[in-house]
C-alpha atoms as a PDB file:
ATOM      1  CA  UNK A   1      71.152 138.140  38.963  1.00  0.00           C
ATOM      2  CA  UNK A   2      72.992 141.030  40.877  1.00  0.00           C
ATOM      3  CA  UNK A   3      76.483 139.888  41.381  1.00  0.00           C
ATOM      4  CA  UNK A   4      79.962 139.399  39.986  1.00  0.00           C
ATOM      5  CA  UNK A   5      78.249 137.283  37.507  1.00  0.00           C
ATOM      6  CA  UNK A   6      76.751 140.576  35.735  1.00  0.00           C
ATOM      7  CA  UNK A   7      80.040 141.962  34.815  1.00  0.00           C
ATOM      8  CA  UNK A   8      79.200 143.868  31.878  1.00  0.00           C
ATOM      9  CA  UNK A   9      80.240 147.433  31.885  1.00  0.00           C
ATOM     10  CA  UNK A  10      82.164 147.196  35.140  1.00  0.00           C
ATOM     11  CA  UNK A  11      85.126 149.387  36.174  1.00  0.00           C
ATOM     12  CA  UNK A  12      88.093 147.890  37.296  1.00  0.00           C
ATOM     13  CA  UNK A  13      88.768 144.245  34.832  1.00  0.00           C
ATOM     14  CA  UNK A  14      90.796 146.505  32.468  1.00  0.00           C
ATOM     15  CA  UNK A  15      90.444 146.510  28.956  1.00  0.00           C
ATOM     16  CA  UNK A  16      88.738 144.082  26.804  1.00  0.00           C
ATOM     17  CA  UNK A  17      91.496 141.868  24.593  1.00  0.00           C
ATOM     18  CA  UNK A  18      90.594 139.764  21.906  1.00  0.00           C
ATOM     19  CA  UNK A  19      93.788 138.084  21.296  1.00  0.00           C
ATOM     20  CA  UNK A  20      92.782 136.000  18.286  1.00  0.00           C
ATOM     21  CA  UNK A  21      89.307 136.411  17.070  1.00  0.00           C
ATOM     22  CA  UNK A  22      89.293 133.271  14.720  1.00  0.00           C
ATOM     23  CA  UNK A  23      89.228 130.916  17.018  1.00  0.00           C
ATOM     24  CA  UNK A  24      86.425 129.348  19.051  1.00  0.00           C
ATOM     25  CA  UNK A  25      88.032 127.031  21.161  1.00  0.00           C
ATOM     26  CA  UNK A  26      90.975 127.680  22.750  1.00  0.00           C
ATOM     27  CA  UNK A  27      91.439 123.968  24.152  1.00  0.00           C
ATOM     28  CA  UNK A  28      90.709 120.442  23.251  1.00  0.00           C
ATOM     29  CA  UNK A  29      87.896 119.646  25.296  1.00  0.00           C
ATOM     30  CA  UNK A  30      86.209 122.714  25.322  1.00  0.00           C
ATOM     31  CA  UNK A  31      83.923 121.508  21.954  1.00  0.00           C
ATOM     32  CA  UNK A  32      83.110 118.211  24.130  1.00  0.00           C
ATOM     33  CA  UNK A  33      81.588 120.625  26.906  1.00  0.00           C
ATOM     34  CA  UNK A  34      79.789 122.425  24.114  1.00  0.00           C
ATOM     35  CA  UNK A  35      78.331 119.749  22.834  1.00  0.00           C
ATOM     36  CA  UNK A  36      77.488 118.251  26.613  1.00  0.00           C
ATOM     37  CA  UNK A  37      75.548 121.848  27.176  1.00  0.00           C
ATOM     38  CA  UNK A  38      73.780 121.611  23.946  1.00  0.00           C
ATOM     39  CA  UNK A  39      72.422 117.798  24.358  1.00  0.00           C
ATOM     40  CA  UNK A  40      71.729 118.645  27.977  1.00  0.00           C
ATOM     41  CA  UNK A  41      69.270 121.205  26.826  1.00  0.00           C
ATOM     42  CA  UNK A  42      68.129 119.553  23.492  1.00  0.00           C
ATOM     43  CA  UNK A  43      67.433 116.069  24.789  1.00  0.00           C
ATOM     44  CA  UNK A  44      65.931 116.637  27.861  1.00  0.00           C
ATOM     45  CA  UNK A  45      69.066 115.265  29.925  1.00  0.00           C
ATOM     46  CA  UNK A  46      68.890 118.579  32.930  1.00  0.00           C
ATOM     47  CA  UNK A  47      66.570 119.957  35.055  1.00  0.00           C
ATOM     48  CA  UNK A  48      65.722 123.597  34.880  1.00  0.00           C
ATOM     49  CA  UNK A  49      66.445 126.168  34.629  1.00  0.00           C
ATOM     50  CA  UNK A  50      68.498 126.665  32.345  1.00  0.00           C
ATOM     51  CA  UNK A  51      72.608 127.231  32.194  1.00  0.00           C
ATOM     52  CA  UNK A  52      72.728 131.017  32.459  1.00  0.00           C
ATOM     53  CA  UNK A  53      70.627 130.350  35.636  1.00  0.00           C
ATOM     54  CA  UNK A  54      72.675 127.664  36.881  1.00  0.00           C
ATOM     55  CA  UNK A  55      75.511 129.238  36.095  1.00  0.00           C
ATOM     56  CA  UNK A  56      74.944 132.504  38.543  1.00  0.00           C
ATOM     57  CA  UNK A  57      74.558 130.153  41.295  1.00  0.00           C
ATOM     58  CA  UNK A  58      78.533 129.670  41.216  1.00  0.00           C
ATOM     59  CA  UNK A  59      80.252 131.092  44.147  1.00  0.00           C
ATOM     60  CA  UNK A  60      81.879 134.293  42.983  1.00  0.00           C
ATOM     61  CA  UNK A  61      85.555 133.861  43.510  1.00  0.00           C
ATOM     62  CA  UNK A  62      84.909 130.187  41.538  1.00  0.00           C
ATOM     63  CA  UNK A  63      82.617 131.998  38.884  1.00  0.00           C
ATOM     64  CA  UNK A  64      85.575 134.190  38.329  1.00  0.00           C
ATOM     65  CA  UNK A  65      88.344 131.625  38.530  1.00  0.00           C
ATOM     66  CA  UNK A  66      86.749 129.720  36.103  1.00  0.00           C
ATOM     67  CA  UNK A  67      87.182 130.001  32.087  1.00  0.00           C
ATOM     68  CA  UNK A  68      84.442 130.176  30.074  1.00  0.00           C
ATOM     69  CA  UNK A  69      83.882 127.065  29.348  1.00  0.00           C
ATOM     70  CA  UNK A  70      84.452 125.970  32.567  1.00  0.00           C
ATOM     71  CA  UNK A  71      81.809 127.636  33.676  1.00  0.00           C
ATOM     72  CA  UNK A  72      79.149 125.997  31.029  1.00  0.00           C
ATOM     73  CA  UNK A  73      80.590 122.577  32.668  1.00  0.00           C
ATOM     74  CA  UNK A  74      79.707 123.551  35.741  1.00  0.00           C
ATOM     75  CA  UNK A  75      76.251 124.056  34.698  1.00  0.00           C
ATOM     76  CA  UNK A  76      75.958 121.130  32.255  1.00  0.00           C
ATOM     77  CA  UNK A  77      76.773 118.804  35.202  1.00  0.00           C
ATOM     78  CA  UNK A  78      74.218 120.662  37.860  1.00  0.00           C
ATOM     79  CA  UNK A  79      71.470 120.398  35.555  1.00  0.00           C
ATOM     80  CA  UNK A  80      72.117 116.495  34.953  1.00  0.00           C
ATOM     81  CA  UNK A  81      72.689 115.848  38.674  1.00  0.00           C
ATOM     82  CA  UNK A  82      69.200 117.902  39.628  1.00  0.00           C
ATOM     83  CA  UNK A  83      67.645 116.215  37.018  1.00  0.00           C
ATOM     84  CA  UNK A  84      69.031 112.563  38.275  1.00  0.00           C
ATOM     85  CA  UNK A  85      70.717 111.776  35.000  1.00  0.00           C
ATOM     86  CA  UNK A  86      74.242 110.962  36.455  1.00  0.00           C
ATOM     87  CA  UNK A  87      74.579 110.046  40.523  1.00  0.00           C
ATOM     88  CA  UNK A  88      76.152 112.186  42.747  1.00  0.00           C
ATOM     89  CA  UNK A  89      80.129 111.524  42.745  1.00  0.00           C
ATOM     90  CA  UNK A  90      79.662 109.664  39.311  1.00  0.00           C
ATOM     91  CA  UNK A  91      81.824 112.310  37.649  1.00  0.00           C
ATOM     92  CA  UNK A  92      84.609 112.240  40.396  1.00  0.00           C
ATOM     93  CA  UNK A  93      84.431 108.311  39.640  1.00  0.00           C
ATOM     94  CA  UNK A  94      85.141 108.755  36.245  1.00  0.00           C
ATOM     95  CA  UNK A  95      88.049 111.070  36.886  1.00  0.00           C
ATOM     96  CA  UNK A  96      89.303 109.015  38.824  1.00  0.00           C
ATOM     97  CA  UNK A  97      89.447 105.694  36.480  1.00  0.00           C
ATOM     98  CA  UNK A  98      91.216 108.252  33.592  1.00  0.00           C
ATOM     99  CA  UNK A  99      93.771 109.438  36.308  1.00  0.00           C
ATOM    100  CA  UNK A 100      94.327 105.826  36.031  1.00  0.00           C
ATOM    101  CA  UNK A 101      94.949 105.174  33.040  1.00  0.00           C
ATOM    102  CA  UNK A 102      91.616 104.101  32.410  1.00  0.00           C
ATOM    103  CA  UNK A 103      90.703 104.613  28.373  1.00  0.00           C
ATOM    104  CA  UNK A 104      87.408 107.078  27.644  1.00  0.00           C
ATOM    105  CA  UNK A 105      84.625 105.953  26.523  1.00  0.00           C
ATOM    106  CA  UNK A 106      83.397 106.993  23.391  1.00  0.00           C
ATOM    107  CA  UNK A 107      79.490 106.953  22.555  1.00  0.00           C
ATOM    108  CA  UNK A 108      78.442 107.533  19.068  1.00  0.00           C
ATOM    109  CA  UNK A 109      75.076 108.401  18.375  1.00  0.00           C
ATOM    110  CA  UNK A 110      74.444 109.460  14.634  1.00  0.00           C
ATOM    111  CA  UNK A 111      70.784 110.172  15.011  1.00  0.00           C
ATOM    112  CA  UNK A 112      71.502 112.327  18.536  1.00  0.00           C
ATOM    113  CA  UNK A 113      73.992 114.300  16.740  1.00  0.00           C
ATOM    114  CA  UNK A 114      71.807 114.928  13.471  1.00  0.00           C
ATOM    115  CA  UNK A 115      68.978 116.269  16.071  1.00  0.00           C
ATOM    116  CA  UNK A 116      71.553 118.683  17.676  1.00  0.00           C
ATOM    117  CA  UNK A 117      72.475 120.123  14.342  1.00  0.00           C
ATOM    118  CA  UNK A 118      69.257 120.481  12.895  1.00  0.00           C
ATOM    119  CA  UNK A 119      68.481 122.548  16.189  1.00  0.00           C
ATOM    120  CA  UNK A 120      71.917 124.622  15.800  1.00  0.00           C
ATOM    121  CA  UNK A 121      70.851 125.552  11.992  1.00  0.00           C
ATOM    122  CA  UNK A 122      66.926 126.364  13.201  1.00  0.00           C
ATOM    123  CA  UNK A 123      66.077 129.874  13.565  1.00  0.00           C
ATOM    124  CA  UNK A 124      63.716 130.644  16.407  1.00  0.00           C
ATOM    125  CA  UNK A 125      62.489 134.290  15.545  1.00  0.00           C
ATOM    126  CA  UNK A 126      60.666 136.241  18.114  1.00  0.00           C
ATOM    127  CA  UNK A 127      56.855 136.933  18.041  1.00  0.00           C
ATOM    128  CA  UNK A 128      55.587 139.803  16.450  1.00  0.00           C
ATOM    129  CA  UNK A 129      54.951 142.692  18.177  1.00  0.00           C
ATOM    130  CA  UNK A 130      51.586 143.493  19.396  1.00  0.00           C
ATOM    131  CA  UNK A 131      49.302 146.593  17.851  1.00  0.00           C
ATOM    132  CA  UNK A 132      49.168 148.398  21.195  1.00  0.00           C
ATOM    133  CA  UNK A 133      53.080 149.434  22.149  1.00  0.00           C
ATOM    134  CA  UNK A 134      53.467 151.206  25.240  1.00  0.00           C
ATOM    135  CA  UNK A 135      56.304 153.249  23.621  1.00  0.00           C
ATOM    136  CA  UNK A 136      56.832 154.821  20.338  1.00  0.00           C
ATOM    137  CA  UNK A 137      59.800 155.313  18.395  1.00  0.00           C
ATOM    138  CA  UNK A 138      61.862 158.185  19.395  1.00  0.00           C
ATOM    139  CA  UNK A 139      60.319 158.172  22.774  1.00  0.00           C
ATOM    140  CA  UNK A 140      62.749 158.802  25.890  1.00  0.00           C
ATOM    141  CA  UNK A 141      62.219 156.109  28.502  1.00  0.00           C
ATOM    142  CA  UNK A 142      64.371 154.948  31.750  1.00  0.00           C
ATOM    143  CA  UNK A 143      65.403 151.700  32.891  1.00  0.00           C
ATOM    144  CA  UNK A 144      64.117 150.494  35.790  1.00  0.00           C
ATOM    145  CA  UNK A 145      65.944 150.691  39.303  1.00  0.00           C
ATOM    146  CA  UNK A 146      66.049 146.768  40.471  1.00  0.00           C
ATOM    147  CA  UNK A 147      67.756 144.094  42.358  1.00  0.00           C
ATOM    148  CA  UNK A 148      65.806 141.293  41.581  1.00  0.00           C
ATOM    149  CA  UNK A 149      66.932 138.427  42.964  1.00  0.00           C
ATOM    150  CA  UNK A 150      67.278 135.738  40.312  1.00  0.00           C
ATOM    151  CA  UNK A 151      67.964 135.979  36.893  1.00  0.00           C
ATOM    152  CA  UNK A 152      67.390 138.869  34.660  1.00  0.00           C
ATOM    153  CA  UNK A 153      68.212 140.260  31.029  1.00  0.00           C
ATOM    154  CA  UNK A 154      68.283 143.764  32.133  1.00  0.00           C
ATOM    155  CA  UNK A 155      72.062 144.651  32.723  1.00  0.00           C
ATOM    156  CA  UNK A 156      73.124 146.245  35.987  1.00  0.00           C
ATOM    157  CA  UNK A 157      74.769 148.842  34.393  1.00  0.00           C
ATOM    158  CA  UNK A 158      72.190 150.703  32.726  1.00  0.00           C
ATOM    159  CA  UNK A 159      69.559 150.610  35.133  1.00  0.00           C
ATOM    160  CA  UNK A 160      68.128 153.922  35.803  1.00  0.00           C
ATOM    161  CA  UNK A 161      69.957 155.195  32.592  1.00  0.00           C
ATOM    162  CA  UNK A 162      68.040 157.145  30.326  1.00  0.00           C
ATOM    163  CA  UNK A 163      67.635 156.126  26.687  1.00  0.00           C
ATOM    164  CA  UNK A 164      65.799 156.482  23.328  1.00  0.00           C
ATOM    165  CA  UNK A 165      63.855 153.923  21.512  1.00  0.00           C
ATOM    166  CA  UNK A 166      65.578 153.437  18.259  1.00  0.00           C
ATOM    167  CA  UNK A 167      63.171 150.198  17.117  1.00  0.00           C
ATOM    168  CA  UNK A 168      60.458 147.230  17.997  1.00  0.00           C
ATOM    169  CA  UNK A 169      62.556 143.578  17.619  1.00  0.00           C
ATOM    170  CA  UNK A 170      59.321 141.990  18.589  1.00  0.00           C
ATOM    171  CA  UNK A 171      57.649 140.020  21.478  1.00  0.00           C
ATOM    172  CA  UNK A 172      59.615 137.539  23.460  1.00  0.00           C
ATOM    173  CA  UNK A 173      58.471 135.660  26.887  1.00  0.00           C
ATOM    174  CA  UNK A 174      60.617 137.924  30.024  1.00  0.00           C
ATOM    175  CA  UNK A 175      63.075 135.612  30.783  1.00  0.00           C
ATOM    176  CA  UNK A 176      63.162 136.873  34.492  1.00  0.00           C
ATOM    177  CA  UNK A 177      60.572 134.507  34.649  1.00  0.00           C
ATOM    178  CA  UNK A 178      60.364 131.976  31.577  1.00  0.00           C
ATOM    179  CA  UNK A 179      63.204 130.278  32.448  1.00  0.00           C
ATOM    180  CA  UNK A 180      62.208 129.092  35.835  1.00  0.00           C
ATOM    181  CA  UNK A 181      59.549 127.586  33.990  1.00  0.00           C
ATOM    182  CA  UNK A 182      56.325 130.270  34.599  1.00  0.00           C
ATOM    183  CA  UNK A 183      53.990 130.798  31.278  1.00  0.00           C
ATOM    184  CA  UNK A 184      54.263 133.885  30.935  1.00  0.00           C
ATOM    185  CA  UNK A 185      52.886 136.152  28.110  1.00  0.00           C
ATOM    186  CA  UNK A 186      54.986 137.662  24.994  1.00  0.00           C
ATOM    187  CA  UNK A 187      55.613 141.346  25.732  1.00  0.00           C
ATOM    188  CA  UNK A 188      57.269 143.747  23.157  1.00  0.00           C
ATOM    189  CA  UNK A 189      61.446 143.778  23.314  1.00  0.00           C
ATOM    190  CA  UNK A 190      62.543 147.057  22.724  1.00  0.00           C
ATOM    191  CA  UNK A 191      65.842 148.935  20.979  1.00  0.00           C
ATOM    192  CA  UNK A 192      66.934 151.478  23.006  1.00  0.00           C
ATOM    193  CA  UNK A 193      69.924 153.954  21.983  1.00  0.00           C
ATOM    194  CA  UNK A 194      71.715 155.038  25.231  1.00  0.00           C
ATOM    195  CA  UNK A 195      74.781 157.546  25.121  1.00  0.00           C
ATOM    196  CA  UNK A 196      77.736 156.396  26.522  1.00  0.00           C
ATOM    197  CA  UNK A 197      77.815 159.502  29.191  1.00  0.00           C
ATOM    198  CA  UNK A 198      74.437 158.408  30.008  1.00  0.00           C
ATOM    199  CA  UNK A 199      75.995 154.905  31.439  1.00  0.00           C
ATOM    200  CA  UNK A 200      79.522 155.463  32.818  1.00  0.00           C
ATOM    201  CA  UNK A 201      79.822 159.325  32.642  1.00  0.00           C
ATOM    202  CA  UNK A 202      82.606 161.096  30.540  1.00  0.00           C
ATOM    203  CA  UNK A 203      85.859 160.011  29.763  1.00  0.00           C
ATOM    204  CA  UNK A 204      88.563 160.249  27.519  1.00  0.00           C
ATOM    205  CA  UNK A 205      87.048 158.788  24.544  1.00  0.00           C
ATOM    206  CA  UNK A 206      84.729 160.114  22.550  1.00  0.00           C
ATOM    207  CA  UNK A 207      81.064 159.408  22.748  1.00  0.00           C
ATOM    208  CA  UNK A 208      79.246 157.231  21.220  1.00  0.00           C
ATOM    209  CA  UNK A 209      75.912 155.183  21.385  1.00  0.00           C
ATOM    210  CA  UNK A 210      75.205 151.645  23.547  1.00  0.00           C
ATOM    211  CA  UNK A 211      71.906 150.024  21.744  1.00  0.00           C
ATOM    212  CA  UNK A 212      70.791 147.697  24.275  1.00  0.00           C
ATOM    213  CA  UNK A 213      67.192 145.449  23.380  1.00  0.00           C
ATOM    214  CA  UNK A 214      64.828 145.657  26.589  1.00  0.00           C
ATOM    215  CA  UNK A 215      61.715 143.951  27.313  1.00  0.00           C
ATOM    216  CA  UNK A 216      59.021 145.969  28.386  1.00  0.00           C
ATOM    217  CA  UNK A 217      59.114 144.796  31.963  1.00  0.00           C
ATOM    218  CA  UNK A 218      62.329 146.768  32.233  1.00  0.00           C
ATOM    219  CA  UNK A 219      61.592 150.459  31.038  1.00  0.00           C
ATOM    220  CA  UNK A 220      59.335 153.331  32.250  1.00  0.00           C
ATOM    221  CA  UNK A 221      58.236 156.423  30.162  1.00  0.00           C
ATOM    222  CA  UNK A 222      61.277 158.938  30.713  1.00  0.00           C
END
């Protein structure tokens, strides 16, 4: 989706810190909201689509207010509300009997919890590529102009850029439209090499090379 919630490769956020990249959470709760996301998803608890989606639906000064994780809760709880699993002001409830000095609740589900890790340790590998590719290595191709208006995989930033294809990853369902729940066909997903001039024009560093993988849906022959 055009918006603030494409943000990669913007001008004007400053540099990109990683102040300590050992660490996956940086709070207490924020593994409780990753687990919330992943049972939401696993278990059948939300409706569709899924959080990405939901998650580009935020208003844009809340989208950008909002920490990461924050931002998965706000799509975790969407997808249960839309899908009727919790009422509507059941959370604010809640919140309310804690502010209180109401105790959690804890729910422990051994069986739940085995089914989310088996599904965190599964690989789920792409398709193979079909016999008839549209491109061949070492072709030059250009990404297509586009504003769709839901979700997309193809970032704003390199949209009309011209690039190289470096490889074939294989063939994946477009998620433009997979993930609002179309069937849809596996088309190839391409590497393509793009120079950094190519994207954001020159600057003080040197060049180098973005390698971005692009369904098929989003290139035309150069």
């Amino acid at each position: 989706m055009d918006g603030v919630h494409d943000m990669g490769g913007m001008h004007g956020f400053g540099q990109v810190l990683e102040p300590d990249r050992g660490s996956v959470y940086h709070e207490s709760w924020e593994p409780r909201v990753f687990a919330i996301q992943m049972l939401v998803a696993i278990e059948g608890l939300g409706a569709g689509p899924g959080g990405r989606p939901v998650r580009e639906e935020m208003e844009p000064a809340h989208y950008l207010a909002a920490s990461y994780y924050e931002r998965w809760l706000y799509s975790a709880e969407q997808r249960l509300l839309r899908k009727g699993t919790i009422a509507p002001g059941e959370v604010e409830a809640v919140m309310e009997r804690l502010a209180a000095g109401e105790p959690a609740r804890e729910h422990r589900d051994a069986a739940m919890a085995e089914r989310m890790r088996a599904d965190l340790r599964t690989v789920y590998p792409m398709d193979p590529p079909p016999t008839d590719l549209r491109f061949d290595l070492g072709q030059r191709v250009r990404v297509k102009r586009m504003h769709p208006a839901g979700h997309t995989r193809c970032p704003r930033y390199a949209r009309g850029a011209l690039g190289v294809i470096e490889g074939v990853r294989g063939a994946d369902a477009l998620p433009d439209r997979a993930v609002y729940g179309e069937e849809v066909t596996p088309e190839p997903v391409y590497s393509v090499a793009f120079a950094s001039q190519e994207l954001w024009g020159p600057g003080e560093e040197a060049p180098w090379t973005v390698l971005l993988d692009l369904w098929d849906s989003y290139l035309d022959p150069a």
